[in-house]
C-alpha atoms as a PDB file:
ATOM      1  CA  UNK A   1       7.980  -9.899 -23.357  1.00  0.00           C
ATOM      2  CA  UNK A   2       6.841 -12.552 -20.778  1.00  0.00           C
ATOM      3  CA  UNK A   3       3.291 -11.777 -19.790  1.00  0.00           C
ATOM      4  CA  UNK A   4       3.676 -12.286 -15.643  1.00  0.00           C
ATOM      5  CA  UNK A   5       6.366  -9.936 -15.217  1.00  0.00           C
ATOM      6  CA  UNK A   6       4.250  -7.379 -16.906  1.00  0.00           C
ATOM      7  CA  UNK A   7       0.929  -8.058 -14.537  1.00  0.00           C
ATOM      8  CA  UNK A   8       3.294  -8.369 -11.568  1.00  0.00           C
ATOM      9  CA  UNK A   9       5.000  -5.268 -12.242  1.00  0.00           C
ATOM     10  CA  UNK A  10       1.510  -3.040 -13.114  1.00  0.00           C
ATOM     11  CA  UNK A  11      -0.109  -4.411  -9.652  1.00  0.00           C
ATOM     12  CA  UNK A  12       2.863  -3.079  -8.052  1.00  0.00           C
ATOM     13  CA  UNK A  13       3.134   0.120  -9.726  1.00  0.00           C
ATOM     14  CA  UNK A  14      -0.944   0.042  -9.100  1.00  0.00           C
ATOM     15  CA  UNK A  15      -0.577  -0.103  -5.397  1.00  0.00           C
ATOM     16  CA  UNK A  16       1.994   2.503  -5.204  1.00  0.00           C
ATOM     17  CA  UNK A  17      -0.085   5.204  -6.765  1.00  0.00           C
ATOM     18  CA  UNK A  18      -3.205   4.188  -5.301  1.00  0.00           C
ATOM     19  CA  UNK A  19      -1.583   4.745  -2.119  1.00  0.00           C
ATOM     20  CA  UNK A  20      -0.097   7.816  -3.053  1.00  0.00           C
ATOM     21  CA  UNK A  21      -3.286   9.131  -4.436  1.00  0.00           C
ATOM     22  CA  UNK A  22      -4.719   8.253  -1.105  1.00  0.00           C
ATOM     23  CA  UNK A  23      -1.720   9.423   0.812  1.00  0.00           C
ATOM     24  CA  UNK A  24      -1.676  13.484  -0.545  1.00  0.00           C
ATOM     25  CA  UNK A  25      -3.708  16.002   0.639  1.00  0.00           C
ATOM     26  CA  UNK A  26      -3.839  17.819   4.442  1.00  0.00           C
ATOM     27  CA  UNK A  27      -2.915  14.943   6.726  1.00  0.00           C
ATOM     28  CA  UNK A  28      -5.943  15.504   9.139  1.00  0.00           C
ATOM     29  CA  UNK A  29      -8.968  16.889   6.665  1.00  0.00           C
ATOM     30  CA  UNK A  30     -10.925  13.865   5.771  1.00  0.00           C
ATOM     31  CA  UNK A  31     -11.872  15.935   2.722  1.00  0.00           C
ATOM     32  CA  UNK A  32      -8.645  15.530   1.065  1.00  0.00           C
ATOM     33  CA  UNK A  33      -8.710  11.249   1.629  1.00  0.00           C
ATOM     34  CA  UNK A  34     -11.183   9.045   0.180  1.00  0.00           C
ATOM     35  CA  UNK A  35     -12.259   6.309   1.457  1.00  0.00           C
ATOM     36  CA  UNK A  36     -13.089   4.387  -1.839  1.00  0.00           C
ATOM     37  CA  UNK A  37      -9.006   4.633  -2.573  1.00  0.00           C
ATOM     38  CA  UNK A  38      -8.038   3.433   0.765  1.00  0.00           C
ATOM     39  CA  UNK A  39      -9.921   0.378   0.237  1.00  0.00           C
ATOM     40  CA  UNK A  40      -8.635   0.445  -3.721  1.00  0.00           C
ATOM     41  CA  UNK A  41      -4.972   0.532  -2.026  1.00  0.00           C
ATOM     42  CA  UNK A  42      -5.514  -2.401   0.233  1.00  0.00           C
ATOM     43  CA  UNK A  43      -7.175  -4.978  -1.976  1.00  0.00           C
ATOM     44  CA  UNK A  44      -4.171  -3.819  -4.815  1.00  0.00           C
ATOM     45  CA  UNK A  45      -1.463  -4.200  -2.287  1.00  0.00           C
ATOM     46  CA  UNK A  46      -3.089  -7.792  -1.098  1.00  0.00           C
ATOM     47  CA  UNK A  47      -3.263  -8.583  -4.871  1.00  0.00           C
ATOM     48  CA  UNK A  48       0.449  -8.171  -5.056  1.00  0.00           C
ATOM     49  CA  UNK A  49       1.067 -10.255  -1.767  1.00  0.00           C
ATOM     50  CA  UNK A  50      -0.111 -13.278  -3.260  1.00  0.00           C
ATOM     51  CA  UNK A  51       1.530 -12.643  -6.624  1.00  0.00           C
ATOM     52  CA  UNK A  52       4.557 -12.356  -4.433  1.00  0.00           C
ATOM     53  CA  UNK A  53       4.482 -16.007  -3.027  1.00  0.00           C
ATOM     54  CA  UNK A  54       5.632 -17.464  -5.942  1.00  0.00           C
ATOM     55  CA  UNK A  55       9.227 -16.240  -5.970  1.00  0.00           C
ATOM     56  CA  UNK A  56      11.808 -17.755  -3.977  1.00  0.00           C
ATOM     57  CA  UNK A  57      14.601 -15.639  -4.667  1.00  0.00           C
ATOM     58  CA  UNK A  58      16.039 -13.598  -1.968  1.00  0.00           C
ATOM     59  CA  UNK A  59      14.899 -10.212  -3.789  1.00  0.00           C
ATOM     60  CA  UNK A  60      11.449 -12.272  -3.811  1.00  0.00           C
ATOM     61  CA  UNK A  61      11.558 -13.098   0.065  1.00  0.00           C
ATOM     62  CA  UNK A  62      12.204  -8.732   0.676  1.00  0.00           C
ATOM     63  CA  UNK A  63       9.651  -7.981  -2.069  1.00  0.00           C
ATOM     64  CA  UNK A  64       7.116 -10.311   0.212  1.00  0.00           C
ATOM     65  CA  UNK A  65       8.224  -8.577   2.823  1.00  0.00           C
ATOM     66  CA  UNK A  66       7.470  -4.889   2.294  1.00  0.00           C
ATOM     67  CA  UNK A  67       4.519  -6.145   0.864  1.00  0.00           C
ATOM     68  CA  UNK A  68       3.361  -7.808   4.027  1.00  0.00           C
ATOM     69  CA  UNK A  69       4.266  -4.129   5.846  1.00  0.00           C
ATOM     70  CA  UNK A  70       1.990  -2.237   3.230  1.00  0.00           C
ATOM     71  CA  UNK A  71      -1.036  -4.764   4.428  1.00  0.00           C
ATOM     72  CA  UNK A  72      -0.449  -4.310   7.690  1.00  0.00           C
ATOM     73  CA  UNK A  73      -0.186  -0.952   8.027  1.00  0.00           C
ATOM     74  CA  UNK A  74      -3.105  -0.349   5.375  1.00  0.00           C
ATOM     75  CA  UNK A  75      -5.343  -2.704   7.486  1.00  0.00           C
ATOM     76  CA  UNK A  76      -4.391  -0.739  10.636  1.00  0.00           C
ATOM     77  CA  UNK A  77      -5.684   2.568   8.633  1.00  0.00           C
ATOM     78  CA  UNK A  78      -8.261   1.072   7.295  1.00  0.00           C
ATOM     79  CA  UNK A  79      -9.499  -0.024  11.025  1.00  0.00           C
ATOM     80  CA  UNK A  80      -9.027   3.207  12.652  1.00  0.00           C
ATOM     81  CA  UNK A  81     -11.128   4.663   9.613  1.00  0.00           C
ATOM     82  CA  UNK A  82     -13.873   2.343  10.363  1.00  0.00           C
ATOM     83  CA  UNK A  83     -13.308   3.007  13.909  1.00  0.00           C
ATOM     84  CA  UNK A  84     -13.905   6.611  13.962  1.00  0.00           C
ATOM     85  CA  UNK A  85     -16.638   6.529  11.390  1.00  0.00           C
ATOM     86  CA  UNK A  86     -18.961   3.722  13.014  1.00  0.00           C
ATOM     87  CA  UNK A  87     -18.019   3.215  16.262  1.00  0.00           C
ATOM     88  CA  UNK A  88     -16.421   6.847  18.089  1.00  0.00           C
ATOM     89  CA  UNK A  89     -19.041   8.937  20.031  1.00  0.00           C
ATOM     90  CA  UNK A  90     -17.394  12.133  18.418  1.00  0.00           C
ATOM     91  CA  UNK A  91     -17.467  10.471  14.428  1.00  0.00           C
ATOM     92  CA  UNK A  92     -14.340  10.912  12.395  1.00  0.00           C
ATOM     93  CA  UNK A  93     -12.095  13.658  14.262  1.00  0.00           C
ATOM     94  CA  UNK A  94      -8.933  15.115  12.970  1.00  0.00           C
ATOM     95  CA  UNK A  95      -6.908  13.363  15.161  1.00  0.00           C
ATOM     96  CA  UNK A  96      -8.206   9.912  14.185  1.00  0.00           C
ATOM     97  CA  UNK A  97      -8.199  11.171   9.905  1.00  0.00           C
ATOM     98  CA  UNK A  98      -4.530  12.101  10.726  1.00  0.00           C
ATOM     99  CA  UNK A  99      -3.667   8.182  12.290  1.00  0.00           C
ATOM    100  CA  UNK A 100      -5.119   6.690   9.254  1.00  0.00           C
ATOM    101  CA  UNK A 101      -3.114   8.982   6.574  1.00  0.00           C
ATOM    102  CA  UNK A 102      -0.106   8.154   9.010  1.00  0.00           C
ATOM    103  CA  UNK A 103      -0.706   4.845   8.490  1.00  0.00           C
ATOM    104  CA  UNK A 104      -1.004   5.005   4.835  1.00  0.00           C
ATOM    105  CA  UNK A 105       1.993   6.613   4.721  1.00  0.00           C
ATOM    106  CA  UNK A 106       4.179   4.033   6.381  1.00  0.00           C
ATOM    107  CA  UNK A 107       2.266   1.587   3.750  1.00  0.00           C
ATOM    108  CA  UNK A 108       3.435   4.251   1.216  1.00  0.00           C
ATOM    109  CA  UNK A 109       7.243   3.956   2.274  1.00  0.00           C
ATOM    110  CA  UNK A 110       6.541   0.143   2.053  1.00  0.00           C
ATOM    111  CA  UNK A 111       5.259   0.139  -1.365  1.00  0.00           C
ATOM    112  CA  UNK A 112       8.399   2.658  -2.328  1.00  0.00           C
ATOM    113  CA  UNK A 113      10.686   0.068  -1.696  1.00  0.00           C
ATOM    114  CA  UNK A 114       9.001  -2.537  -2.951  1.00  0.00           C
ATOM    115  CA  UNK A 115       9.216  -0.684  -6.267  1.00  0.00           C
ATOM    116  CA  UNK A 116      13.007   0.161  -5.942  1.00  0.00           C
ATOM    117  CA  UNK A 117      13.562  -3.502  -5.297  1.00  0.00           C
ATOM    118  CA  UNK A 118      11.679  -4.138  -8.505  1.00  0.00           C
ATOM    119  CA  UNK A 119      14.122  -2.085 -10.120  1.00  0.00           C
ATOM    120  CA  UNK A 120      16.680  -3.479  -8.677  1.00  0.00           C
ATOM    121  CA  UNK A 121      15.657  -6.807  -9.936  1.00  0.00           C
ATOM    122  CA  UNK A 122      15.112  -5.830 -12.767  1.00  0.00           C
ATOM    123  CA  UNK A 123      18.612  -4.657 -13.226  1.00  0.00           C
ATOM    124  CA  UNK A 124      20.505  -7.651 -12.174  1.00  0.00           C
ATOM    125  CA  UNK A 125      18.400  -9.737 -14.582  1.00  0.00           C
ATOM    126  CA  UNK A 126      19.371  -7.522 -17.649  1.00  0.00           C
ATOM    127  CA  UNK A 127      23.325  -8.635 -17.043  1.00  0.00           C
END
């Protein structure tokens, strides 16, 4: 069993259902998101970024790339969050929870594929 497979594979299973986790619940009741796994999602997901720099295999160079997406858009949510907490005259709205859980949920789709293309390589290797 080689070791770095294993750790690569958990941190992107990790980030998956830490976003997930995040992800479900009523899309504009801040009740239903916490803001501890947001933050749990994003530092997971930029774990896996750098784990993905190392590969230079075109599976690699998409993996990187839906990984860069679930930063992105998890940074974006995770801006809007503070926004709306610390900074918005009328605090954390249901408009603004419902932008962030948006946002988490295109970092969601992002982390999807980036599992299926795990698979995928996973696959290929195994013939």
């Amino acid at each position: 069993m080689n070791r770095e497979k294993v750790i690569f594979a958990f941190f992107i299973v990790l980030a998956l259902t830490l976003n997930f986790g995040f992800f479900v619940g009523e899309i504009d009741n801040p009740d239903h998101h916490d803001v501890l796994e947001l933050f749990l999602a994003l530092v997971v997901s930029l774990i896996c970024t750098v784990l993905k720099f190392g590969d230079r295999s075109h599976l690699g160079a998409l993996m990187l790339a839906t990984s860069l997406v679930a930063d992105l858009q998890l940074i974006i949510a995770a801006g809007i969050w503070g926004y709306g907490e610390h900074i918005a005259a009328s605090g954390m709205e249901a408009e603004v929870m419902a932008s962030v859980v948006s946002f988490a949920g295109g970092a969601l789709l992002a982390n999807i594929t980036s599992v299926i293309l795990l698979m995928v390589e996973t696959v290929l290797i195994r013939r």
